[in-house]
Protein backbone atom coordinates (compact mmCIF):
# COMPACT_ATOMS: atom_id res chain seq x y z
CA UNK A 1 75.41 79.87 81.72
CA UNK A 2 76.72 81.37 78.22
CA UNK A 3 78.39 79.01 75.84
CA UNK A 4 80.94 79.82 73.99
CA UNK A 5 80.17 79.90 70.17
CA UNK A 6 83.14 78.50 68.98
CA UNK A 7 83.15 74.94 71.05
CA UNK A 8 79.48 75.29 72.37
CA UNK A 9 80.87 74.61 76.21
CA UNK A 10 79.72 76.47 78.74
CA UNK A 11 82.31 79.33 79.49
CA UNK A 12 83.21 80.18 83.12
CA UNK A 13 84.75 82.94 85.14
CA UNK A 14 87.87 80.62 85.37
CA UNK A 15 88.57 81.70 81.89
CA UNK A 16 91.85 83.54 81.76
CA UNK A 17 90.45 86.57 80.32
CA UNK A 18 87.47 86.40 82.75
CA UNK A 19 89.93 86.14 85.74
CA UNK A 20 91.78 89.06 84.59
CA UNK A 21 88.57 91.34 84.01
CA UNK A 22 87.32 90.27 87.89
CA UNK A 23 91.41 90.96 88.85
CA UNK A 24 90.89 94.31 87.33
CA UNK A 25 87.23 95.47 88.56
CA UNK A 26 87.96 94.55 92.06
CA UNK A 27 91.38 95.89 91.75
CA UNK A 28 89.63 99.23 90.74
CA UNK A 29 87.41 99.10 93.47
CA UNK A 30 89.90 98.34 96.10
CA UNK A 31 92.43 101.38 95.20
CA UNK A 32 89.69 103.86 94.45
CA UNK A 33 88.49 102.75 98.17
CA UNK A 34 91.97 103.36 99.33
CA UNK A 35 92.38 106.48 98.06
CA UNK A 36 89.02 107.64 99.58
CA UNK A 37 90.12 106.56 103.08
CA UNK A 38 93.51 108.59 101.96
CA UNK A 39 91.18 111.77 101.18
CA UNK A 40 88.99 110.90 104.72
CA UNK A 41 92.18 111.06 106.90
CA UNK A 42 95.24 113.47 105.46
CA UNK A 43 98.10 112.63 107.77
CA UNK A 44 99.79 115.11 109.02
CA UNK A 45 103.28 116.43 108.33
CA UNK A 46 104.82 113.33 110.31
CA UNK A 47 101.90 111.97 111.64
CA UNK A 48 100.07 108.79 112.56
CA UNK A 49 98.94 107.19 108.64
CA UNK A 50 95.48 106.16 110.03
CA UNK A 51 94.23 105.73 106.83
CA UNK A 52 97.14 103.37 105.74
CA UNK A 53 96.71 101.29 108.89
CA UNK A 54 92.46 101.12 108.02
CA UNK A 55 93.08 100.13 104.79
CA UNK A 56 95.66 97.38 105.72
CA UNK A 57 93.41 96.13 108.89
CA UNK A 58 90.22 95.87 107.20
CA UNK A 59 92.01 94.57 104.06
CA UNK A 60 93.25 91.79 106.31
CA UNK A 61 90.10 91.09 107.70
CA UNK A 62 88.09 91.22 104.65
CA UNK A 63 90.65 88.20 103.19
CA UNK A 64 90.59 86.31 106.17
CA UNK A 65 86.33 86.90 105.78
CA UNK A 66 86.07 85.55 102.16
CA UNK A 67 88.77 82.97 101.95
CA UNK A 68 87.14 80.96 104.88
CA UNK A 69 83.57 81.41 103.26
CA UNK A 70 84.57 80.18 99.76
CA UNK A 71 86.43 77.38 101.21
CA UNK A 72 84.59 76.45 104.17
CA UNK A 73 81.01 77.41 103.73
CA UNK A 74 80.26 78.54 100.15
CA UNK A 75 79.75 76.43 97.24
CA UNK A 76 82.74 76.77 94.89
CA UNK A 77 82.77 79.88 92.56
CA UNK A 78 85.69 80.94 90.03
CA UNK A 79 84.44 84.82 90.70
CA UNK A 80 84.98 85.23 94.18
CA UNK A 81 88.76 84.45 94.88
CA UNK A 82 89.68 86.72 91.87
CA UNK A 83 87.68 89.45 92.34
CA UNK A 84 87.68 89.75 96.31
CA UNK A 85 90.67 88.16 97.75
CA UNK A 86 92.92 89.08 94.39
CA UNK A 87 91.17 92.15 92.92
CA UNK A 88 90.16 94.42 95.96
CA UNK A 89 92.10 93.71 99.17
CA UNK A 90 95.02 93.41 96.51
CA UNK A 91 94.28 96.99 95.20
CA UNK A 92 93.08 98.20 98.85
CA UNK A 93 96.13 96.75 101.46
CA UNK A 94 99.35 98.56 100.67
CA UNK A 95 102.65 97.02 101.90
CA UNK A 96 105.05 99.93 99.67
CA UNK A 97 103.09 102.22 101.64
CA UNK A 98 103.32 101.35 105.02
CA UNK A 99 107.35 100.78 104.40
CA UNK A 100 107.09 104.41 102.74
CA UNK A 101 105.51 105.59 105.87
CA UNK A 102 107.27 103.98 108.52
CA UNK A 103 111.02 105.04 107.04
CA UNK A 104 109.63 108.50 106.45
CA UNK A 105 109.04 108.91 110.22
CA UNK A 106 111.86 107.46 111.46
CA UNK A 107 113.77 109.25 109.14
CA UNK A 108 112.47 112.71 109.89
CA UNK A 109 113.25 112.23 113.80
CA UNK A 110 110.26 110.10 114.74
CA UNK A 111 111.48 106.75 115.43
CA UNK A 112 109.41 105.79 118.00
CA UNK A 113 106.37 106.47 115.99
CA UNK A 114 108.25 104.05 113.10
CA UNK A 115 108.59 101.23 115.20
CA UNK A 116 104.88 101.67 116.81
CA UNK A 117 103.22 102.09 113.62
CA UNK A 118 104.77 98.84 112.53
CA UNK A 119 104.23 96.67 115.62
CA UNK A 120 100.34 98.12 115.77
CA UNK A 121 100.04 97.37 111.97
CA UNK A 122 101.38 93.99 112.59
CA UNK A 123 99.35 93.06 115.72
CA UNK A 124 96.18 94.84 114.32
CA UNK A 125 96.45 93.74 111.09
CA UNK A 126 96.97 89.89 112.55
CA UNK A 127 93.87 89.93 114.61
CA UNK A 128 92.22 91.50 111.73
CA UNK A 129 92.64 88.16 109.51
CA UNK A 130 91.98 86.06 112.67
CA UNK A 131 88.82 87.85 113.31
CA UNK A 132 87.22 87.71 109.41
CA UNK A 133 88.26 84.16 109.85
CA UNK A 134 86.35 83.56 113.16
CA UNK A 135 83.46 85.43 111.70
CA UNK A 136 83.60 83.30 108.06
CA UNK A 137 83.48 80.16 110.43
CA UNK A 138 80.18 81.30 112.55
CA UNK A 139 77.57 78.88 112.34
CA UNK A 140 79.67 76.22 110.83
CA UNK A 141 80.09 74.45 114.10
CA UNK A 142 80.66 70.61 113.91
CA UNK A 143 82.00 71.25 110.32
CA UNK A 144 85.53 71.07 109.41
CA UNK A 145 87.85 73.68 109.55
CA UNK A 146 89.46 73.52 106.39
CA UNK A 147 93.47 76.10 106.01
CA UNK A 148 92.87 79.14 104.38
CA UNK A 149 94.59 78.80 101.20
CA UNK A 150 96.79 81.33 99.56
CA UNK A 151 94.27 84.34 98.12
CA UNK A 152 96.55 84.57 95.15
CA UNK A 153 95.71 80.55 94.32
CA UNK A 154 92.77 80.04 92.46
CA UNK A 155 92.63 76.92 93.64
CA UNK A 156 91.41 73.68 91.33
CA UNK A 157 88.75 76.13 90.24
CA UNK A 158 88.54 74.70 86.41
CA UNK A 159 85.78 73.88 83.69
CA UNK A 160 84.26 71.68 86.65
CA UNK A 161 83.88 74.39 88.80
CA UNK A 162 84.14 72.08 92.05
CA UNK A 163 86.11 69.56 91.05
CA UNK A 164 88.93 68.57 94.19
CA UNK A 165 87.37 71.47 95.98
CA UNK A 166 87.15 70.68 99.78
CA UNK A 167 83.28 71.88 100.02
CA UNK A 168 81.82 68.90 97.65
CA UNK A 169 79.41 67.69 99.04
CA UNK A 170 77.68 71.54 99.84
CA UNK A 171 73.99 70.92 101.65
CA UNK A 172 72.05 73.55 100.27
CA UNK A 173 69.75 72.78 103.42
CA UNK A 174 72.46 74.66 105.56
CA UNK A 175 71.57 77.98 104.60
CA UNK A 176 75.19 78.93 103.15
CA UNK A 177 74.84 80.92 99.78
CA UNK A 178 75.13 78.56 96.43
């Protein structure tokens, strides 16, 4: 681990500027992948936004993925949280759009397609963050599920690195990453 010149402690991602770099990168990542699925599938003049709903749906699912493996099966990490659950389904889920997109067709004479692109982003996008939660908690039967916590907490992830984190205790016998 790098030490930091100055005090000669090890330095760790939970350093502010750190945080804000991995914020940034996976930020970058996550819009550039949005606008990609944007160039993949134009909508139409009026049309169904699929590439708004893809992004949103496997944004959600994604979060729902690496929250429940950093708190459930992975040993703590100060990258992760910023850089996944922050950084790229921050930069690649778009609520702005999706309220853009939804008033635009109900405004141009398309309400029914408003109100169903809504309910199928909500539904979707629900099971979406249900399902990346299942999948995070495969193989962990018998262990405790722990809540997902809010992706924009880092959580108690400090100088200790572990310290109050609910995985203590990690058996690197279990075959989860360290």
């Amino acid at each position: 681990m790098p030490t930091d010149s100055r005090s000669a402690r090890p330095t760790t991602w939970s350093e502010p500027l750190g945080r804000y770099g991995l914020i940034a990168v996976g930020g970058a990542a996550g819009t550039l992948a949005r606008y990609g699925l944007a160039r993949l599938w134009p909508v139409a003049t009026n049309g169904f936004p699929w590439a708004t709903l893809v992004a949103n749906v496997g944004g959600g699912f994604v979060l729902g993925l690496i929250l429940t493996l950093v708190v459930e099966r992975w040993r703590p990490t100060t990258a992760l949280r910023p850089l996944v659950a922050i950084g790229f389904c921050g930069g690649l889920t778009t609520w702005s759009t999706l309220m853009l997109e939804i008033a635009q067709r109900g405004r141009h004479g398309d309400p029914g397609l408003a109100v169903a692109y809504l309910a199928i982003t909500l539904v979707v996008g629900f099971g979406a963050v249900v399902a990346g939660i299942a999948v995070g908690r495969i193989g962990a039967e018998g262990k405790p599920s722990l809540p997902v916590p809010d992706p924009d907490s880092l959580g108690d992830l400090g100088d200790a690195g572990d310290r109050g984190h609910p995985t203590n205790g990690h058996d690197p016998s279990d075959g989860c990453p360290s």
